[in-house]
Structure formats: C-alpha cells, structure tokens
Protein backbone atom coordinates (compact mmCIF):
# COMPACT_ATOMS: atom_id res chain seq x y z
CA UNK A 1 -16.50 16.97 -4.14
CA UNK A 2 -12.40 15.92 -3.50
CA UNK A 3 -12.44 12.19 -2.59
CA UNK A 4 -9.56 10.37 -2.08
CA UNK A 5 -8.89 6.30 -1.56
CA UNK A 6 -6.25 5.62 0.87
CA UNK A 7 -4.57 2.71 -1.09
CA UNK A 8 -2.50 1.39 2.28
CA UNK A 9 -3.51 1.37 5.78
CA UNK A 10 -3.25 -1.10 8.92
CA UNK A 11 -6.49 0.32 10.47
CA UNK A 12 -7.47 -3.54 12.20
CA UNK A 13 -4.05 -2.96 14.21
CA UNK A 14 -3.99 -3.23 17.77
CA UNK A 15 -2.69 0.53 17.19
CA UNK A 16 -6.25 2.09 17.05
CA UNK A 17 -8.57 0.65 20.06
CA UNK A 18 -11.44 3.15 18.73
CA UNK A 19 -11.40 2.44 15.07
CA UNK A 20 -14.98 3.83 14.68
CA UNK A 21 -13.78 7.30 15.62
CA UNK A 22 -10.57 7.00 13.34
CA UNK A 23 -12.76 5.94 10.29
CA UNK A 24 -15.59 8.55 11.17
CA UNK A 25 -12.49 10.98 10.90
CA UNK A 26 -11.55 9.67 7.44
CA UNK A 27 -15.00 9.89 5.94
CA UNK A 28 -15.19 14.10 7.00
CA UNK A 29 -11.69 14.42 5.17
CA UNK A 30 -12.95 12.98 1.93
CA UNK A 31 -11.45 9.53 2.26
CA UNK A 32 -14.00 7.18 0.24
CA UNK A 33 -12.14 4.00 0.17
CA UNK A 34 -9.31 2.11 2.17
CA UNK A 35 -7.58 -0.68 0.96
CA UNK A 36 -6.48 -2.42 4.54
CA UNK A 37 -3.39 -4.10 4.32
CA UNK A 38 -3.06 -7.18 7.43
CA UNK A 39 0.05 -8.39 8.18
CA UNK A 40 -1.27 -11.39 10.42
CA UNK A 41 -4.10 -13.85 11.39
CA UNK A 42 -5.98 -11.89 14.00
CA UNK A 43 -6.01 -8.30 11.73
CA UNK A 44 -7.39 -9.92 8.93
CA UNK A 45 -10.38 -11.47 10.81
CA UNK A 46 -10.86 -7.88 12.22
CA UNK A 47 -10.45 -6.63 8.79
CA UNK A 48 -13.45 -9.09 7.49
CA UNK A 49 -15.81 -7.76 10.37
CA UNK A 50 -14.48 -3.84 9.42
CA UNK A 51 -15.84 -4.79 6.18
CA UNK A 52 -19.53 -6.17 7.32
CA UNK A 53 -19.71 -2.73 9.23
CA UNK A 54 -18.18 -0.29 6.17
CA UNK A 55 -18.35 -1.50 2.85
CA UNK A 56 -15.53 1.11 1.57
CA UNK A 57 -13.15 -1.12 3.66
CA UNK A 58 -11.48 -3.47 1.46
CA UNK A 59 -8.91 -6.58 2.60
CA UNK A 60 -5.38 -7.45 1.45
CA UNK A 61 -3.16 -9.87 3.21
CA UNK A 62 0.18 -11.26 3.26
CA UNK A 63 3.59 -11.22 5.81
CA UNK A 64 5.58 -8.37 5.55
CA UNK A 65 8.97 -9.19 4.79
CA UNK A 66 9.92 -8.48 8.74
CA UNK A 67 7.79 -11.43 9.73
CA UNK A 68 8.09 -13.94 7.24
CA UNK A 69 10.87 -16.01 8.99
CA UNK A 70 8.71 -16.50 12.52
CA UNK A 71 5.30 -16.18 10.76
CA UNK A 72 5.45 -16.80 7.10
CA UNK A 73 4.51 -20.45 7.69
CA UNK A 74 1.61 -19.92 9.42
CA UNK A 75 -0.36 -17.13 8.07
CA UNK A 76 0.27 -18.29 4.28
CA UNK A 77 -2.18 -20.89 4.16
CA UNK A 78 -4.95 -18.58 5.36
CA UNK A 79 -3.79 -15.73 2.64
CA UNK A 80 -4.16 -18.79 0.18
CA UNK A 81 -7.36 -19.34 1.12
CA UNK A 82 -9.14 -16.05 1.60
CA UNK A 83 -7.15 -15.22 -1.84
CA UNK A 84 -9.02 -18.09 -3.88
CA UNK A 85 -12.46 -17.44 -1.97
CA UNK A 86 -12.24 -14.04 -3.61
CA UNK A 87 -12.30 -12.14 0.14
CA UNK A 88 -9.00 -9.99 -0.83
CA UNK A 89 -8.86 -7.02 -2.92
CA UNK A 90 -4.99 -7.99 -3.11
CA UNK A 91 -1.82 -9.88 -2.42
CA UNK A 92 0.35 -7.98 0.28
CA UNK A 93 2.48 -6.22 1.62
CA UNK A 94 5.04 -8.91 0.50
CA UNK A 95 8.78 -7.98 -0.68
CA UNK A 96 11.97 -7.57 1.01
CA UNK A 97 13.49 -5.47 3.13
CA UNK A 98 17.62 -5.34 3.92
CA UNK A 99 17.80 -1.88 5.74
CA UNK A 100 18.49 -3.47 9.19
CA UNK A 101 20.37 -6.68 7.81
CA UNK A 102 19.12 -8.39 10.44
CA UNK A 103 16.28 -10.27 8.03
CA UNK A 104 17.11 -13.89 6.71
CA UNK A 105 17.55 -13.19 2.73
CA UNK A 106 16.67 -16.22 1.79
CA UNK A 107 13.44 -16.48 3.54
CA UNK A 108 12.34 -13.25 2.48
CA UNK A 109 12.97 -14.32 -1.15
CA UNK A 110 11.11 -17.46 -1.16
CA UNK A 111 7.71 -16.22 0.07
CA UNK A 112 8.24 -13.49 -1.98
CA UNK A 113 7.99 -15.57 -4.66
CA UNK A 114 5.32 -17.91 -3.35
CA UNK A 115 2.91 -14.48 -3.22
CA UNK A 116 3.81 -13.45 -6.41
CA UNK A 117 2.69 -17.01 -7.27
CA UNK A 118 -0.61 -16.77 -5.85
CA UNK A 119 -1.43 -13.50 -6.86
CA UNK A 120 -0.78 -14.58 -10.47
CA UNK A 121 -2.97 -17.51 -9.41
CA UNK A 122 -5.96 -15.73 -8.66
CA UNK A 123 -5.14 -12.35 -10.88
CA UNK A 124 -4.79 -10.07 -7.90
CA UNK A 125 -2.58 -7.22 -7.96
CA UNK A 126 0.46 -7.39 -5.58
CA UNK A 127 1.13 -5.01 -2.90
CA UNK A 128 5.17 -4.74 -2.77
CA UNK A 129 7.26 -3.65 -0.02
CA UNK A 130 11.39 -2.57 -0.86
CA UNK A 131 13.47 -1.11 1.08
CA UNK A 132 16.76 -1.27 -0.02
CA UNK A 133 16.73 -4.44 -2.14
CA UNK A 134 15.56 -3.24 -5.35
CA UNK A 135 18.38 -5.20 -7.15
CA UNK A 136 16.93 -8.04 -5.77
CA UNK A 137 13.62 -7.63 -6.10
CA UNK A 138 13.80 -6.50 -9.67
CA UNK A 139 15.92 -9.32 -10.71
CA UNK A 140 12.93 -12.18 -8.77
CA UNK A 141 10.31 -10.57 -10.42
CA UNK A 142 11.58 -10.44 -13.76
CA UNK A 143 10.78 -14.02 -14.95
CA UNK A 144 6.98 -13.49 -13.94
CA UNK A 145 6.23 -10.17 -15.51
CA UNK A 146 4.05 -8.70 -17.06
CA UNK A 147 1.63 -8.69 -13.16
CA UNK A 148 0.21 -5.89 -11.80
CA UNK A 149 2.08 -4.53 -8.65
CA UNK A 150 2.36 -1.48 -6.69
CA UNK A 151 5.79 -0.08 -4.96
CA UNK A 152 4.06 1.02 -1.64
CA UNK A 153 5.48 3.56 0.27
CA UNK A 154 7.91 4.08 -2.16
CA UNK A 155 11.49 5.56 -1.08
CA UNK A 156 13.81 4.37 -3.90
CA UNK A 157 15.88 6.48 -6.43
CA UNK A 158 15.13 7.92 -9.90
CA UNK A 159 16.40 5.02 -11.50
CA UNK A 160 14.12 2.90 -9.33
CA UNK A 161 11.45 4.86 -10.11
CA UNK A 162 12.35 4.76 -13.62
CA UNK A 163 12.65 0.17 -13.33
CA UNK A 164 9.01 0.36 -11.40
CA UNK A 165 7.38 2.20 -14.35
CA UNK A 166 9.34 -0.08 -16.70
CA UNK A 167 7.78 -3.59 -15.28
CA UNK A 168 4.54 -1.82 -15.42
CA UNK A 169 3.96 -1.39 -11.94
CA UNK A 170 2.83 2.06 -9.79
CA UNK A 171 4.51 3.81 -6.85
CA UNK A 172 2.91 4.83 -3.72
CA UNK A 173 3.14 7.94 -1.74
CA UNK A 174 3.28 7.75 1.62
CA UNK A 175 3.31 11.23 4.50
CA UNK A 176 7.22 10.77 3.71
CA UNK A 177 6.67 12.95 0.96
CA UNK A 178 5.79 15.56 3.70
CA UNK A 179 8.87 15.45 5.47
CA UNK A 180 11.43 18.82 4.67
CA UNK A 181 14.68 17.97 2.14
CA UNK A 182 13.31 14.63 1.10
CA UNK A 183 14.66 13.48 -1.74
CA UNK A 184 11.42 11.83 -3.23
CA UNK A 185 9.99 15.78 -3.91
CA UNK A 186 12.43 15.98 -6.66
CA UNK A 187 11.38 12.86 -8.56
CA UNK A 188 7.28 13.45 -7.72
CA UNK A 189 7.76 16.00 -10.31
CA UNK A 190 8.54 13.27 -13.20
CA UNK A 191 5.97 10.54 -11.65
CA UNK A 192 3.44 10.09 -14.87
CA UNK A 193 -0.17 11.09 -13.05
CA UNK A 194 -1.51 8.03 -14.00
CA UNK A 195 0.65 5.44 -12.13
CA UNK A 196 0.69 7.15 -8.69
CA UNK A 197 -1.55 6.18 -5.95
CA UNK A 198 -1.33 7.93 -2.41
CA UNK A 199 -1.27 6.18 1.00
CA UNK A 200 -1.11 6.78 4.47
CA UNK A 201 0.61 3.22 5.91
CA UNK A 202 -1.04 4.17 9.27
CA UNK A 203 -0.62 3.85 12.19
CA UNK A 204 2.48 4.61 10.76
CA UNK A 205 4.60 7.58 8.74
CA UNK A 206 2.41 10.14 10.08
CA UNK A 207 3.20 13.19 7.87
CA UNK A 208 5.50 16.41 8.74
CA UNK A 209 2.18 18.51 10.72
CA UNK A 210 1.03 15.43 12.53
CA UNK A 211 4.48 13.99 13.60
CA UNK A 212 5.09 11.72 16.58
CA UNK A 213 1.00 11.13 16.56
CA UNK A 214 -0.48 7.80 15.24
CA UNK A 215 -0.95 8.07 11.68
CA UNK A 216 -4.78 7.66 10.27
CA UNK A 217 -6.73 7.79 6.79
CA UNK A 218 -7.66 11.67 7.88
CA UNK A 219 -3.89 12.65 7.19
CA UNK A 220 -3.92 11.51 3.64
CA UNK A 221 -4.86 14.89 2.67
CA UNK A 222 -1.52 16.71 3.92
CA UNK A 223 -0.03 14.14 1.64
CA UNK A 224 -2.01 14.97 -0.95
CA UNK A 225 -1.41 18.54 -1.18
CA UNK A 226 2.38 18.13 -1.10
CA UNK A 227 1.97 15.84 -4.36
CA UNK A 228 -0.45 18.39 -6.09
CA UNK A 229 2.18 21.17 -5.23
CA UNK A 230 4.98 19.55 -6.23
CA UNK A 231 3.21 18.46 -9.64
CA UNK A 232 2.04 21.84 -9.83
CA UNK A 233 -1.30 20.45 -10.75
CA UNK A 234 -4.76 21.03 -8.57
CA UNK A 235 -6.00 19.05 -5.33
CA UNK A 236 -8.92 18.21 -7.53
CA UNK A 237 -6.94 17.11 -10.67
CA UNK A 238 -4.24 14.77 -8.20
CA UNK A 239 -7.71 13.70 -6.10
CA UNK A 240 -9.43 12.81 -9.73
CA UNK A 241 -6.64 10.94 -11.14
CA UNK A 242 -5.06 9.10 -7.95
CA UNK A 243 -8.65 7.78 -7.12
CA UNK A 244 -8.99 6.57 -10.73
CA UNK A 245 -5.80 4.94 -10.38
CA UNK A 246 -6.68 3.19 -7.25
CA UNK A 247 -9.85 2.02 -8.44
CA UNK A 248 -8.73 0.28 -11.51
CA UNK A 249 -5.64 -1.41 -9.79
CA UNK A 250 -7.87 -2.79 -7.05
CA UNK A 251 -10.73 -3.29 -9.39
CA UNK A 252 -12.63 -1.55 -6.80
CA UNK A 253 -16.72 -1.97 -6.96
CA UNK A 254 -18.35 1.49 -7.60
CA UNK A 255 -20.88 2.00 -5.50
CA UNK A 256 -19.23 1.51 -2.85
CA UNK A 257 -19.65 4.65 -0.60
C-alpha cells in the first residue's frame, strides 16, 4: 500500500471548521502521518487535543517570520516549554522572509536565532522558512551547524538547493511544484531521493487541479506524482523513500497508524 506523511500542514487553523472531515479525507488518500506546524497560542492547544483524538497527528511550533515582531514575544515562552516537555515533534516554521520588505530584519533574525537555540537545546529538528533571504539565513546558521533542518516549501535556486544539501539539511515540496513553467521542475530532477520530503502547507498552496480551493493533506498526492514524474522514478519508490525520510527527521514513533 502507497502511504505518504505530509511533513507540513496548518490543519488546527481557523481555515478548516470541520477538521474531522478534512483528516477522514487524508486517511482514504494514503496520508499516514502529519506533522502540524502552529504558528500561534490557540493552534497549538488545538493541535494537542488533534493529537488525543489521532495519534498520526504530530505538533511543531514556533512564529513564522511574518509574526515575530507583534507575536514573537509572546508565543516563545510557550514553544520553550512544550519544546523541553517533549510535546513537539519539532522547532518551527521559524526563518525569514524579505519578499514584501515590509518585515523588521532585525527581529526576524534574532528569534531566528533564539529557535535555532532551542532546538539545539532539546535536539529537535528545525522547520525553516526562506523566502528570499537565503544569504542571510545561510550566513546565521553557519556558526551552529552541523543541526538538522528542513527548507520547507522550498522555492530557492539551484545554488540554494545546492547550500541546503551542503549544511546537511532537506528541502520540502510543496503543490508549487504543480504549478505549469515552474522553475523548481528543473532542479527536482537533481534533488538526491533521500533528502526530499513532500508537503502540502495547507490551507495553503493548493496544487495546479485544486486551485483557488483550501488546500488539505488529501492533495499531497497530486504533488506527489509531479515529483515521481519529474524524477522519473515510481509513485511507490518516491512514496517509500519520502516517508522514510520523514520518519527519521521527525523521529517519528512507528506504530503510529
């Protein structure tokens, strides 16, 4: 049987008001696992109940780069906690992001830094969000490698690429992969199988079939397909190794079902 982990969603979002349907969805598509990524106080408390209910939903918390300057404060003492009382499965999305320019640098930078820092701390893997600040990000990082990371929802360059695999780290693919002349297809090709994992970042990113709907774990599998295409490899092989992958970077339990 094809299984698949979804290595990034926001499913305790305000996005989905019938999450039972969404995840009943994911389970008939062959999505065994989601690693839940909250951005906030309130979807990580829905995250820990999501958890109680399905035991192949797994936590990670931190403020994305947009928020850190009006929530950073707040919600890092609670990631802190829930990081050292072994509740997460990881540290993030944390990074920086300059598309807009509208972000305070700075800010970004220093919690950053700070999550790196805990996840270190309590030997979590990070979950890392770029967008246009790779320089930077590269050059913060440096002085507290080797750590495990993941590039999620990757969208850099080759020679990105090339700098993520170098620090030791994995790349992501997101439905963006889906979406017709994007340059990503051309560097999938080179992506070593064993330091991808595949994602859906829902509610958002829906790939190219499902467009302008809310993204869910059920769409990872148009995602999928693209990758094993474009790697000219089998749905089974990509679904084998991409699971692997996931489960050894999150040190997932398994038997969980």
């Amino acid at each position: 049987m094809i299984e698949f982990i979804d290595s990034h969603a926001h499913i305790s979002s305000k996005d989905f008001p019938d999450i039972s349907s969404v995840i009943e969805r994911a389970q008939k598509n062959n999505i065994s696992k989601i690693i839940n990524v909250c951005t906030d106080l309130s979807s990580l408390h829905e995250s820990f109940l999501l958890e109680k209910k399905y035991p192949f939903i797994f936590s990670a918390a931190a403020t994305t780069p947009h928020d850190v300057e009006k929530e950073g404060e707040e919600f890092f003492p609670f990631v802190d906690k829930y990081a050292k009382e072994k509740k997460l499965i990881a540290i993030g999305e944390t990074g920086l992001d300059y598309h807009y320019g509208l972000l305070k640098k700075e800010i970004q930078k220093k919690y950053f830094l700070k999550y790196i820092e805990l996840a270190k701390e309590c030997s979590l893997p990070l979950v890392i969000h770029c967008r246009e600040a790779f320089s930077d990000l590269f050059d913060l990082a440096r002085p507290y490698l080797p750590f495990k990371a993941v590039l999620h929802c990757f969208t850099g360059n080759k020679e990105e690429a090339e700098k993520v695999l170098e620090n030791g780290w994995l790349v992501s693919l997101s439905g963006i992969v889906t979406f017709k002349n994007n340059h990503l297809q051309k560097l999938i090709k080179d992506l070593p199988l064993n330091r991808i994992l595949l994602e859906t970042d829902s509610p958002f990113l829906a790939p190219q079939k499902h467009r302008g709907k809310i993204n869910e774990p059920a769409f990872l599998l148009e995602t999928a397909q693209t990758v094993a295409s474009l790697k000219e490899i089998s749905l089974e092989d990509l679904a084998r190794a991409t699971t692997l992958n996931a489960q050894e970077f999150f040190q997932l339990p398994n038997d969980s079902k």
